[in-house]
Protein backbone atom coordinates (compact mmCIF):
# COMPACT_ATOMS: atom_id res chain seq x y z
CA UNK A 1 0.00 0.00 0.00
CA UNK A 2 1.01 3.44 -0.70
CA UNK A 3 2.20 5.77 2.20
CA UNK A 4 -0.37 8.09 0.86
CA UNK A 5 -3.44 6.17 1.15
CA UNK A 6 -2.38 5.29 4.68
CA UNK A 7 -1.84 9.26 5.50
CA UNK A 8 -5.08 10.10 3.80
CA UNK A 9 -7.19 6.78 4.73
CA UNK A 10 -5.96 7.80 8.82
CA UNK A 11 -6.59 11.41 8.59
CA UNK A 12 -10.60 10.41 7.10
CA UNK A 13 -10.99 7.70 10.17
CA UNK A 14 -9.45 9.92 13.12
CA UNK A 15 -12.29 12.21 13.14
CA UNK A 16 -14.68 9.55 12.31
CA UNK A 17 -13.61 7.37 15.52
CA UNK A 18 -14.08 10.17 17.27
CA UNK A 19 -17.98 11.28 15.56
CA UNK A 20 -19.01 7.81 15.57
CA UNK A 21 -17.68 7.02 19.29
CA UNK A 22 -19.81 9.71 20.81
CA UNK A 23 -22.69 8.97 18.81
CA UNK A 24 -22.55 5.37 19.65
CA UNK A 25 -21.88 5.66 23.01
CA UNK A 26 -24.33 8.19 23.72
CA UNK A 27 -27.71 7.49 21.48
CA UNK A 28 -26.37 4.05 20.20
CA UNK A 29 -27.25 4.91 17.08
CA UNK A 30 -24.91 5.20 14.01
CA UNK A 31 -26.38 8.56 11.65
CA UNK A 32 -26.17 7.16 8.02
CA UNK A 33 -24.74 10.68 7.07
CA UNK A 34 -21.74 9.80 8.59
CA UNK A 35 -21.53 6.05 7.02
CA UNK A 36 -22.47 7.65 3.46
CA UNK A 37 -19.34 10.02 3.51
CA UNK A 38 -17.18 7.60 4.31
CA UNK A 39 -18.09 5.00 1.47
CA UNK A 40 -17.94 8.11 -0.66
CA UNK A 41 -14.63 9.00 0.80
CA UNK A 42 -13.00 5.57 0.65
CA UNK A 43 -14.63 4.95 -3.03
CA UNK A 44 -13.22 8.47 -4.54
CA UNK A 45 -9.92 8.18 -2.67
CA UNK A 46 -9.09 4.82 -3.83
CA UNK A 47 -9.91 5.86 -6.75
CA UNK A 48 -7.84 8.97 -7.05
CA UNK A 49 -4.42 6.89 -5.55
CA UNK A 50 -4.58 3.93 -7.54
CA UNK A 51 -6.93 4.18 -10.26
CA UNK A 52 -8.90 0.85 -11.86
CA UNK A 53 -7.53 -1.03 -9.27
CA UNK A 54 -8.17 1.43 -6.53
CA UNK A 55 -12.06 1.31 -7.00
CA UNK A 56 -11.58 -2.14 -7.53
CA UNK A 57 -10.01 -2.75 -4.09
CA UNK A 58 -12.84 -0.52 -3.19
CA UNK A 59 -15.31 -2.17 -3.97
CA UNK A 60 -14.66 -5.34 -2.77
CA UNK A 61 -13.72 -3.96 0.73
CA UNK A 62 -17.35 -2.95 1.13
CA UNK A 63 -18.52 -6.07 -0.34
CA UNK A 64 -16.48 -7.94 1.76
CA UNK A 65 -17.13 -6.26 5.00
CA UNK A 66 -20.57 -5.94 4.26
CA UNK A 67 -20.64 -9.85 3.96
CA UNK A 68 -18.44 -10.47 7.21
CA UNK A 69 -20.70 -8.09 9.24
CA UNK A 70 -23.90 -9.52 7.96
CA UNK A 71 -23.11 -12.63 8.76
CA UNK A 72 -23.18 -11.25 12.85
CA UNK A 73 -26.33 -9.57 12.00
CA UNK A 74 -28.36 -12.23 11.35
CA UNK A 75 -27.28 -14.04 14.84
CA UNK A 76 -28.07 -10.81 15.97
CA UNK A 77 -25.42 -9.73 17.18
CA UNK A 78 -24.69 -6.34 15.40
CA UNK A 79 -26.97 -3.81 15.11
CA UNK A 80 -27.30 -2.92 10.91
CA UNK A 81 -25.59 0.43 11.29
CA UNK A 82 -22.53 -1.78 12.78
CA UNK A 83 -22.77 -3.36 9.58
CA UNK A 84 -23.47 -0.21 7.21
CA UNK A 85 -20.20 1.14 9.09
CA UNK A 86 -18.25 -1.53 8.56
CA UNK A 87 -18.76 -1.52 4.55
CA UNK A 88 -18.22 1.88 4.12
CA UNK A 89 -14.41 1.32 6.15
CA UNK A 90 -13.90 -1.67 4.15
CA UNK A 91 -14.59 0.77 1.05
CA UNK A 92 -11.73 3.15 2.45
CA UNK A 93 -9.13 0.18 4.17
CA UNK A 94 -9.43 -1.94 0.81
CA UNK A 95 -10.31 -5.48 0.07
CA UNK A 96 -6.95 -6.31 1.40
CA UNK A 97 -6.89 -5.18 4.83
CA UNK A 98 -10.29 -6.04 5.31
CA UNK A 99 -9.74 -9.81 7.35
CA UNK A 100 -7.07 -8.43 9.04
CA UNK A 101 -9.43 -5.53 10.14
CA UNK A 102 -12.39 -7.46 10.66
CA UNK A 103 -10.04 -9.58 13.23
CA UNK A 104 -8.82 -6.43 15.03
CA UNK A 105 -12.18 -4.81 15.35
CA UNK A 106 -13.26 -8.54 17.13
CA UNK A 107 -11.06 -8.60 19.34
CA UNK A 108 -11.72 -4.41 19.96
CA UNK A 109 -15.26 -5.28 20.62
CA UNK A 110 -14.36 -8.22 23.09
CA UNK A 111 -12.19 -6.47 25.01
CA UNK A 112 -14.61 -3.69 25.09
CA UNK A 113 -17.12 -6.23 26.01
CA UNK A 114 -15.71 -7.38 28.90
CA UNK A 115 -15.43 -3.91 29.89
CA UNK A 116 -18.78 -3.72 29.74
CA UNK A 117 -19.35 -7.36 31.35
CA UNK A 118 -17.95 -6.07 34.30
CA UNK A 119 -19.72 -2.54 34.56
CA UNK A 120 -23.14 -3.89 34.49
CA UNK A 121 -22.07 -6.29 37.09
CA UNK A 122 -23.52 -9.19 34.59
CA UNK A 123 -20.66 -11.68 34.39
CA UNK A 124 -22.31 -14.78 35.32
CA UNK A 125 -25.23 -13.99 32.84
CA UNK A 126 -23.32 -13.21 30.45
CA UNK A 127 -20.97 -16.12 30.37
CA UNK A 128 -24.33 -18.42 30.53
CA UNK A 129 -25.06 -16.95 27.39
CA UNK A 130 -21.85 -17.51 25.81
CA UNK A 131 -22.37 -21.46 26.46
CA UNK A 132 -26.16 -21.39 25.07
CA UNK A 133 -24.47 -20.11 21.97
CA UNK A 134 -21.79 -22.45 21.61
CA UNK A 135 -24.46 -25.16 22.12
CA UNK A 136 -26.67 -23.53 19.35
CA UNK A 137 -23.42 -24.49 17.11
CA UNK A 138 -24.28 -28.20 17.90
CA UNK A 139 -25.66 -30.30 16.41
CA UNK A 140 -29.53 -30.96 16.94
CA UNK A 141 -29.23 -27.94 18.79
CA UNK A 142 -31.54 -24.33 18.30
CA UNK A 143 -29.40 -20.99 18.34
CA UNK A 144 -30.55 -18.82 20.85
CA UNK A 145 -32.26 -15.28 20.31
CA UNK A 146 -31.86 -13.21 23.09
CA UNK A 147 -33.90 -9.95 23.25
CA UNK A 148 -31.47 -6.62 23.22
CA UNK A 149 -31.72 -5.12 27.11
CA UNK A 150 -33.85 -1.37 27.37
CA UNK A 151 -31.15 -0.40 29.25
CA UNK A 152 -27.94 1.15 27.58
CA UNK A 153 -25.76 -0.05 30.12
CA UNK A 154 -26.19 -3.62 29.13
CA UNK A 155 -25.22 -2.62 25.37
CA UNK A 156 -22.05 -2.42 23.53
CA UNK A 157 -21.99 0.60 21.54
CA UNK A 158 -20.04 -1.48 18.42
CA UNK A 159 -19.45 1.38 16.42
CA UNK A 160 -16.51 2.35 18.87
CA UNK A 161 -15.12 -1.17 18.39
CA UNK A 162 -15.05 -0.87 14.55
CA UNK A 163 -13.73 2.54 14.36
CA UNK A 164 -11.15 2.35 17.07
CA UNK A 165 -10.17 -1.62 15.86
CA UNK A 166 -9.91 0.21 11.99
CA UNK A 167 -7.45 2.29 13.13
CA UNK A 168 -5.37 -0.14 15.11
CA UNK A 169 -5.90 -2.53 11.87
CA UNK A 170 -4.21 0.60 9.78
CA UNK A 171 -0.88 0.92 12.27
CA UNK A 172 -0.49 -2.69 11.90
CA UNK A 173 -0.81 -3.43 8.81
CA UNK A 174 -0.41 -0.54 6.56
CA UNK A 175 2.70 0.87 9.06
C-alpha cells in the first residue's frame, strides 16, 4: 500500500472514531450521514491513488465487510448500522486489509465487552449466554435469540469497536 493512502485513509478515520464514538456511546445509534461520507470518501480516494484497481479494491472492501458483518447480523449480534459502518471502512481500508481488520475490530469489541461485562455487574449472565451459543453451534441444537436489554448499560456501543479496531488494523498493517 502506498504511504499516501495510509496518511489520507488515517486522517478520514481519526475524526470519524471520534464522531461515531460519541454517537454510539451516547444514542447508540450510528447517523447514516456519517456512514455515506465515508463510502464516498473511501470509493473516490481509492480511486484517485490507484486508479482501476483502486475502485476495484474498493469495492470489494465494502462487499467484503458488508458480507463479514452480515453474517453477525443475522445471529443478531450487530446492530445494521454496525454493519453499514463496517462496509463503508472496508470501502476506504481496501479489500486487502479487510480480514485483518475485521479480526482487530473482534477482538476491539471483546475487550470492550468485557469492559462492559464487568460494569453492568452481569458476568455470570453473560458467560451463561456464551455457552447457550456455543451449544446452538451443535448439532440438533436451536441458536438462541436473546432480546437486546432497554437499558444502555447492558449494550455495547459497536461502532466504537469498529472505528477504534480500523485504526489499530491501519498501524499494523499498513505501518
Amino acid at each position: 500500500m502506498s504511504g499516501t493512502l495510509t496518511i489520507v485513509s488515517s486522517a478520514l478515520l481519526v475524526p470519524l472514531a471520534v464522531v461515531i464514538t460519541y454517537y454510539d456511546a451516547r444514542y447508540r445509534r450510528i447517523p447514516n450521514a456519517f456512514v455515506l461520507a465515508t463510502l464516498v470518501a473511501g470509493l473516490s480516494v481509492n480511486t484517485i491513488i490507484n486508479g482501476t484497481q483502486g475502485v476495484l479494491a474498493s469495492l470489494g472492501g465494502c462487499a467484503l465487510a458488508f458480507a463479514l458483518m452480515f453474517m453477525l447480523h443475522i445471529f443478531g449480534a450487530m446492530g445494521a448500522g454496525d454493519v453499514k459502518l463496517f462496509a463503508a471502512i472496508g470501502s476506504l481500508v481496501g479489500a486487502s486489509l479487510v480480514v485483518p481488520t475485521f479480526l482487530v475490530v473482534v477482538l476491539t469489541g471483546g475487550a470492550l465487552a468485557v469492559v462492559t461485562m464487568f460494569r453492568a455487574g452481569t458476568v455470570r449472565e453473560t458467560l451463561w449466554r456464551v455457552v447457550q451459543i456455543f451449544v446452538g453451534f451443535l448439532p440438533g441444537w436451536e441458536m438462541p435469540r436473546f432480546s437486546v436489554p432497554a437499558e444502555r448499560r447492558y449494550t455495547i456501543p459497536y461502532g466504537v469497536a469498529i472505528t477504534v479496531g480500523s485504526l489499530i488494523s491501519l498501524a499494523l498493517f499498513r505501518a
